[in-house]
C-alpha atoms as a PDB file:
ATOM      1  CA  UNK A   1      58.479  23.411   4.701  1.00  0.00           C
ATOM      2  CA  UNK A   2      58.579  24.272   1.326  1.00  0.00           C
ATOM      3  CA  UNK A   3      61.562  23.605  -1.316  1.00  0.00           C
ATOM      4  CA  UNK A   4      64.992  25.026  -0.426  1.00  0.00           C
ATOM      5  CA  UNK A   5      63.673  26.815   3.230  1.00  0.00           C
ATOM      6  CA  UNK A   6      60.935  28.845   1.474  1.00  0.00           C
ATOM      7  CA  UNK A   7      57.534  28.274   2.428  1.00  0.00           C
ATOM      8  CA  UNK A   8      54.878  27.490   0.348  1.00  0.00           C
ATOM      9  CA  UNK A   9      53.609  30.578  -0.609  1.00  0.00           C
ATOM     10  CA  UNK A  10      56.618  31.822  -1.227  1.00  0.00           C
ATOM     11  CA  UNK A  11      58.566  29.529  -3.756  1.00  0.00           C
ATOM     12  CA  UNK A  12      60.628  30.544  -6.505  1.00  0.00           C
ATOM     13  CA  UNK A  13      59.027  29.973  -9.493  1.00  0.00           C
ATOM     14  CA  UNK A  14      61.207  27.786 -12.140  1.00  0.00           C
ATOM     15  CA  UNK A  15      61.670  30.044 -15.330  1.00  0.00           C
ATOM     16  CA  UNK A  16      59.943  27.976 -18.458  1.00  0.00           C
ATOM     17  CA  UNK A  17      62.093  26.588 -20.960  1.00  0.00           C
ATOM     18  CA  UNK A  18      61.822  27.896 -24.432  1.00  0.00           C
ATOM     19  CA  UNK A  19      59.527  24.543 -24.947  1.00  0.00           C
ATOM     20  CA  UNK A  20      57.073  25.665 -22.123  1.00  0.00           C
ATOM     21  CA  UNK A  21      57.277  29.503 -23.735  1.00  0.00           C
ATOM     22  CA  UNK A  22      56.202  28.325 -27.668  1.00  0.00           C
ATOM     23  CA  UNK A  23      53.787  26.174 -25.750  1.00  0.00           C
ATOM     24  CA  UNK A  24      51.740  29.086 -23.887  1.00  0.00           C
ATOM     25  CA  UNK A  25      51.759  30.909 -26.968  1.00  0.00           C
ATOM     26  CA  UNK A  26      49.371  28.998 -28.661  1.00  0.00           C
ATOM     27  CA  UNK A  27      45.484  30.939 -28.655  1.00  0.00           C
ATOM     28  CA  UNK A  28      43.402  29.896 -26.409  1.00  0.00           C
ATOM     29  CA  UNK A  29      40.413  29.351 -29.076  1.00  0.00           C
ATOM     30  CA  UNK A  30      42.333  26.698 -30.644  1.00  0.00           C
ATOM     31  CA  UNK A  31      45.153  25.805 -27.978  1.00  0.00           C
ATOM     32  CA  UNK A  32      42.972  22.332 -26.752  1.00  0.00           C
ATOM     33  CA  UNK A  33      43.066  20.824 -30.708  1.00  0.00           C
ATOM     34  CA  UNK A  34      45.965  21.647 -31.620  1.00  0.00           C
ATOM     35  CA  UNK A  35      47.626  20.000 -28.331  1.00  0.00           C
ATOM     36  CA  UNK A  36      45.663  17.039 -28.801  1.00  0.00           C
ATOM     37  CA  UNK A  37      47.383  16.608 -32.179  1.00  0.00           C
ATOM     38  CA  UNK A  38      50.598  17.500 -31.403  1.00  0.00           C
ATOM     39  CA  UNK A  39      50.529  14.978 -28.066  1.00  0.00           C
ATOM     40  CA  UNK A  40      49.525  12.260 -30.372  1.00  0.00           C
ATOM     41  CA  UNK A  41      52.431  12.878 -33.234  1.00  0.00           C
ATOM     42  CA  UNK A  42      55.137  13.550 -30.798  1.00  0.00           C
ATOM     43  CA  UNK A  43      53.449  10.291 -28.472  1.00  0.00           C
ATOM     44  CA  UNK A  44      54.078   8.250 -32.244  1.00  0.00           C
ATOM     45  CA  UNK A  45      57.593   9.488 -32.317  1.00  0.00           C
ATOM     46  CA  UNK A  46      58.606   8.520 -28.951  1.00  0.00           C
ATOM     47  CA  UNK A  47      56.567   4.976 -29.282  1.00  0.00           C
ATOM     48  CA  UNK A  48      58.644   3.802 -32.986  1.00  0.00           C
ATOM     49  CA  UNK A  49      61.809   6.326 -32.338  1.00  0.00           C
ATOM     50  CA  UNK A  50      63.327   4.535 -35.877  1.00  0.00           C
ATOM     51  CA  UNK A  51      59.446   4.263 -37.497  1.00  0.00           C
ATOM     52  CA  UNK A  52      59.944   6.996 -40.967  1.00  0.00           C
ATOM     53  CA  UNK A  53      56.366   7.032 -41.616  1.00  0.00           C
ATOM     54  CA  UNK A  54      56.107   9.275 -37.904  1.00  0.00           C
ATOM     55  CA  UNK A  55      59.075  11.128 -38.752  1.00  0.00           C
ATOM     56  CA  UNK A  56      57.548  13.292 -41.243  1.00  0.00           C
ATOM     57  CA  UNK A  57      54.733  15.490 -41.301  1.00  0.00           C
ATOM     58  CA  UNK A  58      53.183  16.651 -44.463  1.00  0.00           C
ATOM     59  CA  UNK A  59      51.893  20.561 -43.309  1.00  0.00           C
ATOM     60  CA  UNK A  60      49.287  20.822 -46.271  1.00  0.00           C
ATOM     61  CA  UNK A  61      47.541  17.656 -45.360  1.00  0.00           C
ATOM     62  CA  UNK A  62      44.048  18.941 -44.541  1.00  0.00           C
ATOM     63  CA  UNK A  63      43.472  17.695 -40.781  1.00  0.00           C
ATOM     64  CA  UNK A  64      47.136  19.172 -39.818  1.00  0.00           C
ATOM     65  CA  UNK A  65      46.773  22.187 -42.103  1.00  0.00           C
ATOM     66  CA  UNK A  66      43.648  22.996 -39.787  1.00  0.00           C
ATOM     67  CA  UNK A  67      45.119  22.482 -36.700  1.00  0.00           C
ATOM     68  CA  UNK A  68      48.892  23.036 -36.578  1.00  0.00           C
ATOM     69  CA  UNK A  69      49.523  25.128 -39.984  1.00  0.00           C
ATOM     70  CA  UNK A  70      46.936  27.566 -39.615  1.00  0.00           C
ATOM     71  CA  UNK A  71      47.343  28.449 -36.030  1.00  0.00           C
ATOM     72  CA  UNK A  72      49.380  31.095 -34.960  1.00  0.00           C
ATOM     73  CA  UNK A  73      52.993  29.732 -32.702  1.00  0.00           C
ATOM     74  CA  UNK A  74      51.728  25.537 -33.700  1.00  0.00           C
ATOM     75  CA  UNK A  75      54.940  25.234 -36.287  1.00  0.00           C
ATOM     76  CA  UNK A  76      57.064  27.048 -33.868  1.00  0.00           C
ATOM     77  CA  UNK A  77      56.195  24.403 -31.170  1.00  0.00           C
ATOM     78  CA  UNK A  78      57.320  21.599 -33.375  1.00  0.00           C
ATOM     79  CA  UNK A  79      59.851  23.650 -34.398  1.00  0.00           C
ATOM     80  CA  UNK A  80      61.237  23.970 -31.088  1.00  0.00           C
ATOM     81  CA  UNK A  81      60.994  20.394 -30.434  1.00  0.00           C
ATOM     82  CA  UNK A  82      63.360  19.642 -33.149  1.00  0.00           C
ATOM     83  CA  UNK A  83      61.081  19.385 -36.357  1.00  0.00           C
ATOM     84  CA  UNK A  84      62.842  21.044 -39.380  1.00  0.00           C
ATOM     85  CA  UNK A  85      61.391  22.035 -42.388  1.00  0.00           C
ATOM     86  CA  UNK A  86      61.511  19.975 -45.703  1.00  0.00           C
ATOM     87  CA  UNK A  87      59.980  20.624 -48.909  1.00  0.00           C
ATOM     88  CA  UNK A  88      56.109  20.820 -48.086  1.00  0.00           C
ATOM     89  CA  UNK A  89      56.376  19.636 -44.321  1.00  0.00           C
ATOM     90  CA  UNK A  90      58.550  19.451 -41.294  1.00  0.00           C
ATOM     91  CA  UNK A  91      60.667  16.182 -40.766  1.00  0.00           C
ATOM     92  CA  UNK A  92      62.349  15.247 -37.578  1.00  0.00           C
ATOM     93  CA  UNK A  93      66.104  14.224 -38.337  1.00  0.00           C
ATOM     94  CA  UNK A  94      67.076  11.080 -36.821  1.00  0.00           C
ATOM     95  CA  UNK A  95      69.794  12.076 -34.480  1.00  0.00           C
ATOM     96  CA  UNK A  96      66.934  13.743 -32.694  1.00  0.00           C
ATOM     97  CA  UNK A  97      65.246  12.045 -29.862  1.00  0.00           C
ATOM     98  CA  UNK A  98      61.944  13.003 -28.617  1.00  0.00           C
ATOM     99  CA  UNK A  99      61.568  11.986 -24.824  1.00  0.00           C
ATOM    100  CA  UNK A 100      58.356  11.584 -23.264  1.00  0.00           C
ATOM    101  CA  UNK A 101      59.203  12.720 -19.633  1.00  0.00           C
ATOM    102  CA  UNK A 102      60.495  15.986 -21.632  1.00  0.00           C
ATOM    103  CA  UNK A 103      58.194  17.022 -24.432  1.00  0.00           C
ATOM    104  CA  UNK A 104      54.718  15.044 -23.795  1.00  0.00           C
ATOM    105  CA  UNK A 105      55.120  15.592 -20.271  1.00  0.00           C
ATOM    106  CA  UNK A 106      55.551  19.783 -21.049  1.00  0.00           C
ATOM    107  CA  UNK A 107      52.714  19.003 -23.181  1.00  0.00           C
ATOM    108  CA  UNK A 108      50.402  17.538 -20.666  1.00  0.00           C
ATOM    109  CA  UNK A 109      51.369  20.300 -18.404  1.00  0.00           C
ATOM    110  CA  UNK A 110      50.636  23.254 -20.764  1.00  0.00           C
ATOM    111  CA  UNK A 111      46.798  21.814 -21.423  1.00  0.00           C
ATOM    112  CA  UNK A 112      46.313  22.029 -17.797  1.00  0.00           C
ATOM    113  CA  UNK A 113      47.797  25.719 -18.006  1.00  0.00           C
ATOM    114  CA  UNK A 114      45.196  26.183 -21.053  1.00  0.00           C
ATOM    115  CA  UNK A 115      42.059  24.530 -19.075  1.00  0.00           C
ATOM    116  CA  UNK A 116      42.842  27.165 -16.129  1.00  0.00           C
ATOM    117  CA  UNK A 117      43.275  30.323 -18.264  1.00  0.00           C
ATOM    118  CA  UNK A 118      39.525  29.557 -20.157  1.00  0.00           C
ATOM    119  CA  UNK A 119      38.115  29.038 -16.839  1.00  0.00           C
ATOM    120  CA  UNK A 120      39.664  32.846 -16.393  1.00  0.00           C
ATOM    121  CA  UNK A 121      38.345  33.913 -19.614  1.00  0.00           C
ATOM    122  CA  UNK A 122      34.714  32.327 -18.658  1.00  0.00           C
ATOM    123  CA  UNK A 123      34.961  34.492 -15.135  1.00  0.00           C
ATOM    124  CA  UNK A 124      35.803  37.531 -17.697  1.00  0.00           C
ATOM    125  CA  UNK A 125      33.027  37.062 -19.960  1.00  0.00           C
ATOM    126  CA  UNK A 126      30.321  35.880 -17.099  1.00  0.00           C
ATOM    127  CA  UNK A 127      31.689  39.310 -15.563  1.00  0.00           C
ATOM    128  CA  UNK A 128      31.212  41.663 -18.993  1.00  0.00           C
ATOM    129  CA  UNK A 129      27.792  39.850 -19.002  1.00  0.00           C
ATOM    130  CA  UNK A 130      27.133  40.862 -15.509  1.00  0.00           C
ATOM    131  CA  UNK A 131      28.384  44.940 -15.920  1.00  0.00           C
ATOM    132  CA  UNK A 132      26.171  45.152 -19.031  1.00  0.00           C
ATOM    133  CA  UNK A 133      23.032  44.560 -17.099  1.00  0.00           C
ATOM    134  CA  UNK A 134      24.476  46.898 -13.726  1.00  0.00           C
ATOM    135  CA  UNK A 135      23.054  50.256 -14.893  1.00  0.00           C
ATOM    136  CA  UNK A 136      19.751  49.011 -14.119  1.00  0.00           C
ATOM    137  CA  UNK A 137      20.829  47.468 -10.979  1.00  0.00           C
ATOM    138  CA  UNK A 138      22.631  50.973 -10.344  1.00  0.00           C
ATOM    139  CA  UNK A 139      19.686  52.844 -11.009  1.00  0.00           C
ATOM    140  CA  UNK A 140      17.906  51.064  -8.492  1.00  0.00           C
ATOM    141  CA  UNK A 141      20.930  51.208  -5.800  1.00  0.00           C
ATOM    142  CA  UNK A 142      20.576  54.857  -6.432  1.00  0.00           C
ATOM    143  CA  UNK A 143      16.732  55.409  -5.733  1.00  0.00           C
ATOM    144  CA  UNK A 144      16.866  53.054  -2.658  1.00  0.00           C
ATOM    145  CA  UNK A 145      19.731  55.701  -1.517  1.00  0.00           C
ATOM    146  CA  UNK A 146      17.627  58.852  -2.392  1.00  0.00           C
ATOM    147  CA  UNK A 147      14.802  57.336  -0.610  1.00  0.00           C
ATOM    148  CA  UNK A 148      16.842  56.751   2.482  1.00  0.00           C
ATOM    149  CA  UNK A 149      18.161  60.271   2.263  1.00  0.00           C
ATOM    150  CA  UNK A 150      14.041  61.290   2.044  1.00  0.00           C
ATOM    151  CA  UNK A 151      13.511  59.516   5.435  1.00  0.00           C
ATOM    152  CA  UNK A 152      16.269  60.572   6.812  1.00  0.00           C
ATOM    153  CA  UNK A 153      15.397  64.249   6.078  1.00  0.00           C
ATOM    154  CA  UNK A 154      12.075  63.753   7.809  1.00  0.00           C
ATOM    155  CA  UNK A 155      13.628  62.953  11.051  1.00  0.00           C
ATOM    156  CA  UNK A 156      13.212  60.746  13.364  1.00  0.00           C
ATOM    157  CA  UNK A 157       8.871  59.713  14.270  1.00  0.00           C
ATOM    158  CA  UNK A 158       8.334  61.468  17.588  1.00  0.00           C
ATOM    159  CA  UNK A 159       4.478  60.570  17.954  1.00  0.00           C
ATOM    160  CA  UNK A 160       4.008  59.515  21.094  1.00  0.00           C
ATOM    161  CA  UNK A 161       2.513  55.732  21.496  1.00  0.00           C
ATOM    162  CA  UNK A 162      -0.889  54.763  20.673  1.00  0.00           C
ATOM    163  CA  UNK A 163      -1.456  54.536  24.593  1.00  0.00           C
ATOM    164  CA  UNK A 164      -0.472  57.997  25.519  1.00  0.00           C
ATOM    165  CA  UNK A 165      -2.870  59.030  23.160  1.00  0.00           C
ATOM    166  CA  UNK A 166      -5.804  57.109  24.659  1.00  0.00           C
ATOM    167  CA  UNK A 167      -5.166  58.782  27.992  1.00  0.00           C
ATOM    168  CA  UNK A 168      -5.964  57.051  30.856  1.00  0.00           C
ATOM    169  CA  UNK A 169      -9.383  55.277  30.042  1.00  0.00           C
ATOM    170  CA  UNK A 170     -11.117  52.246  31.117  1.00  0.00           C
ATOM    171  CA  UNK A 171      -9.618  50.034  28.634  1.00  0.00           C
ATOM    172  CA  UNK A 172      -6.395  50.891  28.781  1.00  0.00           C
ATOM    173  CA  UNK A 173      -4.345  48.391  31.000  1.00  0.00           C
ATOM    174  CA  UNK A 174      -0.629  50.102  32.220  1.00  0.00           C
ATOM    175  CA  UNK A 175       2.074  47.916  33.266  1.00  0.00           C
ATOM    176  CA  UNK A 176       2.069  49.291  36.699  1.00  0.00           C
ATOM    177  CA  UNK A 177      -1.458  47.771  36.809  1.00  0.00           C
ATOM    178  CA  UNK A 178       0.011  44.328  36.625  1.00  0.00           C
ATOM    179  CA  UNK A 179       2.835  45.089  39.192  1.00  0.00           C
ATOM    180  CA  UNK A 180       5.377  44.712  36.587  1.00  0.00           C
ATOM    181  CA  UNK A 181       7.982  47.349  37.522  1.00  0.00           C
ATOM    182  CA  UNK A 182       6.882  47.825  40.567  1.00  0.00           C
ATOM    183  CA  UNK A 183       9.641  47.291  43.400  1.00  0.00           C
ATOM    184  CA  UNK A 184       8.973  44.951  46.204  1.00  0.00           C
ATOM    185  CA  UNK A 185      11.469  45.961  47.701  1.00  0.00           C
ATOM    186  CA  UNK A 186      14.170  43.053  49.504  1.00  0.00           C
END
C-alpha cells in the first residue's frame, strides 16, 4: 500500500519548494549546462564550507556569463539558494550553509525532471514531423475509401460458379460423384 493508505496511483503529490520551482524554470535548450555548472559550484561550496575562493562568483566571467548570466531564471536559482549579489557577482555570506542532501540533491532531481520533459518535446517534434507528411497519407486513406464505396455500389458478384456454367459435361466431376454428401444413412 502506498504512503499514508493511498494507493499508488493515487498519492498526494508533495508541493515543490520554492528551490524545486526556480529550478523547473530554467529552458529546456539550455537547462542540462547550466545544471551541470551550478551542481559543480554549489558541490565546491558544500565540499570547503569555509574555502572564500568558492564563495564568490564573478557573473561576467565568460564560461558563467554563458551559462548562468545569460539564461533566463539561472541567477534566480542561486539566488534562491542563498547567493546575494555583490558588486559584479553573487557571493554566498558565510552564515549560509549549503547542504548537499538539500540543494544538490534538488539539483540531481530537477535534471532527471529536464531529461523526461525533452524526451516529451522529441515525441512533439517526431509528431509535427509526422502530421506534415499526413495529407498525403490522407489523400490516400481517402481514395482507398472512395474505392470501397465504388465496390460497394456495384453490389455484391452474383455470377454463378465456373461449374454451373459448364453444365453438366464429361469433364466436369460433381461432388455427389465422389459420394461426398451423400448420406449412408446409420
Amino acid at each position: 500500500m502506498g504512503y499514508a493508505g493511498y494507493s499508488p496511483g493515487n498519492q498526494v503529490a508533495d508541493k515543490l519548494s520554492p528551490l524545486q520551482q526556480a529550478l523547473r524554470a530554467l529552458p529546456l535548450d539550455k537547462a542540462a549546462e547550466t545544471l551541470e555548472l551550478i551542481e559543480k559550484l554549489t558541490r565546491n561550496v558544500v565540499r570547503n564550507p569555509a574555502e572564500d575562493k568558492f564563495r564568490h562568483i564573478k557573473l561576467t566571467n565568460p564560461k558563467i556569463a554563458a551559462v548562468i548570466t545569460d539564461v533566463p531564471f539561472a541567477v534566480d536559482i542561486l539566488k534562491e539558494m542563498g547567493w546575494v549579489e555583490e558588486g559584479e557577482g553573487l557571493e554566498l555570506p558565510a552564515s549560509v550553509r549549503l547542504a548537499h542532501e538539500k540543494e544538490v540533491i534538488s539539483i540531481i532531481d530537477v535534471k532527471d525532471f529536464y531529461k523526461k520533459e525533452q524526451e516529451t518535446q522529441k515525441r512533439r517534434e517526431a509528431q509535427a514531423r509526422k502530421a506534415a507528411l499526413d495529407p498525403e497519407k490522407e489523400a490516400l486513406l481517402k481514395k482507398m475509401e472512395a474505392d470501397r464505396k465504388e465496390k460497394d455500389a456495384e453490389g455484391p458478384v452474383t455470377r454463378g460458379s465456373k461449374a454451373q456454367s459448364l453444365g453438366g459435361g464429361a469433364k466436369v466431376v460433381t461432388a455427389a460423384d465422389l459420394g461426398i454428401g451423400a448420406s449412408g444413412g446409420g
